[in-house]
N, C-alpha and C. Protein backbone atom coordinates (compact mmCIF):
# COMPACT_ATOMS: atom_id res chain seq x y z
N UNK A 1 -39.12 -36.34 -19.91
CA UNK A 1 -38.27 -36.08 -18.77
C UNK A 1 -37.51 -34.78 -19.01
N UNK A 2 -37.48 -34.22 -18.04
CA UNK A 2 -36.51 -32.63 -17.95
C UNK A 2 -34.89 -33.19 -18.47
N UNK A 3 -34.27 -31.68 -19.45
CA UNK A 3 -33.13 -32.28 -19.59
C UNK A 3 -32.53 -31.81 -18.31
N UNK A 4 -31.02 -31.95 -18.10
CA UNK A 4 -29.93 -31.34 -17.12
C UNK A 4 -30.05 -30.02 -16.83
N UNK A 5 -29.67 -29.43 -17.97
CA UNK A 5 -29.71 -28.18 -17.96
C UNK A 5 -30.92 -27.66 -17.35
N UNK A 6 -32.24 -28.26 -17.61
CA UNK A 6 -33.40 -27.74 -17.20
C UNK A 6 -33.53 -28.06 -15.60
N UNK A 7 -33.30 -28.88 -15.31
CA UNK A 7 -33.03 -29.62 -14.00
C UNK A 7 -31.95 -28.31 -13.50
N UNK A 8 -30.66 -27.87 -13.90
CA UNK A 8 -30.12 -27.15 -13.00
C UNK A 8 -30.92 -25.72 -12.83
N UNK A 9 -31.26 -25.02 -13.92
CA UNK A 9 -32.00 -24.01 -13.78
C UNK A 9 -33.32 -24.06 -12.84
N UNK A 10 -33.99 -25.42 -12.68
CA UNK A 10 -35.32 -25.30 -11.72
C UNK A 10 -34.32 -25.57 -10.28
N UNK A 11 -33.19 -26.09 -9.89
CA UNK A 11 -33.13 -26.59 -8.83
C UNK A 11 -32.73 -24.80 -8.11
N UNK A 12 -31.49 -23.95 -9.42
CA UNK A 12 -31.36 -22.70 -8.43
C UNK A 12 -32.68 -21.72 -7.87
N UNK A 13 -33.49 -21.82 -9.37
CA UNK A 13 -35.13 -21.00 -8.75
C UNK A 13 -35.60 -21.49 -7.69
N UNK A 14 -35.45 -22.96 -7.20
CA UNK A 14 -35.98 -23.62 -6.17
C UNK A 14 -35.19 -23.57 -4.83
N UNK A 15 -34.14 -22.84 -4.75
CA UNK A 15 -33.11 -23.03 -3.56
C UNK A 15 -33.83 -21.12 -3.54
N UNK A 16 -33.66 -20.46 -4.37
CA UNK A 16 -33.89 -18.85 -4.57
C UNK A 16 -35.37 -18.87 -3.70
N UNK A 17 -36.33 -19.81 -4.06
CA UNK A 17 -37.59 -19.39 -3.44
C UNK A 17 -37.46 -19.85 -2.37
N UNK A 18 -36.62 -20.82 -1.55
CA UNK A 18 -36.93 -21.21 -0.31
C UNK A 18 -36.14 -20.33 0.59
N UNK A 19 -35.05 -19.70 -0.06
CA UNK A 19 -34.34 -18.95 0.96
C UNK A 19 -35.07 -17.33 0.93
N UNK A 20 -36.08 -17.59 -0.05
CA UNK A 20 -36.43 -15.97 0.23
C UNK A 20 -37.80 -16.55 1.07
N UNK A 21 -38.38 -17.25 1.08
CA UNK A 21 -39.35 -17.91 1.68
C UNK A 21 -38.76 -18.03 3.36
N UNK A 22 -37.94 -18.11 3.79
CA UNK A 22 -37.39 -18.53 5.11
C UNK A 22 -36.95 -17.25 5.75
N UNK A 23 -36.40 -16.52 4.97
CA UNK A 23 -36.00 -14.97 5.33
C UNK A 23 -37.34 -13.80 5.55
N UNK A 24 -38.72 -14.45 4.69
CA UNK A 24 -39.55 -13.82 4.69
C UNK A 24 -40.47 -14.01 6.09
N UNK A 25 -40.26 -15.18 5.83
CA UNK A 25 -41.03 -16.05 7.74
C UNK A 25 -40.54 -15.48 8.80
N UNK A 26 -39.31 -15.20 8.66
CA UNK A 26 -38.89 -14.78 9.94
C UNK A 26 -38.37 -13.73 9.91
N UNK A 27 -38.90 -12.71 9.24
CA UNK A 27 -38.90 -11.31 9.44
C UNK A 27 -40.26 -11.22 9.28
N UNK A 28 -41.37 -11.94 9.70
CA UNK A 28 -42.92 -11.64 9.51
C UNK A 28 -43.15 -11.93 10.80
N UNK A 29 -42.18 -13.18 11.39
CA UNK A 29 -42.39 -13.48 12.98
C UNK A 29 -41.95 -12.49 13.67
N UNK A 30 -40.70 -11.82 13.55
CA UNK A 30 -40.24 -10.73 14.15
C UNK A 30 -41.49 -9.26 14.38
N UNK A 31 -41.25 -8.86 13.04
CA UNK A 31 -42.37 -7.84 13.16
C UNK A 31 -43.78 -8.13 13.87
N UNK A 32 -44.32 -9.36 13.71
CA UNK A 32 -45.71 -9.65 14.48
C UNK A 32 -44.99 -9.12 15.96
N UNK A 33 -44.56 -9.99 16.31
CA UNK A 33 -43.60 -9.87 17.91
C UNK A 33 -43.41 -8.58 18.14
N UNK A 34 -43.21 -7.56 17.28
CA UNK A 34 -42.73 -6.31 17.92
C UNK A 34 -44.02 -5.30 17.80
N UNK A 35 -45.01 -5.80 16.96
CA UNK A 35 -46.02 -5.30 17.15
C UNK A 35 -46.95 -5.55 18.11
N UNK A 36 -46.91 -7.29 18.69
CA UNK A 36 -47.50 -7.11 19.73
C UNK A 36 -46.82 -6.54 21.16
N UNK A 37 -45.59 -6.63 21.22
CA UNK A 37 -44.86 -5.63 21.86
C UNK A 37 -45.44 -4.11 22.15
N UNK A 38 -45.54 -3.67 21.74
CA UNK A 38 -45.35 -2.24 20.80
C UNK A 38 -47.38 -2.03 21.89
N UNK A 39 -48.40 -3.14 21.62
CA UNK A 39 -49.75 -3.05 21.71
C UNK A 39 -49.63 -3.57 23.56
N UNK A 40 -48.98 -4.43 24.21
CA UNK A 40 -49.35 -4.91 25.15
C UNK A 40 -48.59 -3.67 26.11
């Protein structure tokens, strides 16, 4: 079993990848959108 410490260090990498993961989505939705903008 993971100790604590190991447990806190995976939980911040795991909050770090989802918020760069969520910020990345929706600045990928944006840009699609302005590119099809940009084409129509």
């Amino acid at each position: 079993m993971a100790q604590s410490g190991d447990m806190k260090a995976h939980d911040q990498t795991y909050g770090g990848f989802m918020r760069m993961l969520k910020i990345g989505t929706i600045i990928t939705v944006l840009l699609a959108a302005f590119v099809v903008w940009l084409i129509a």
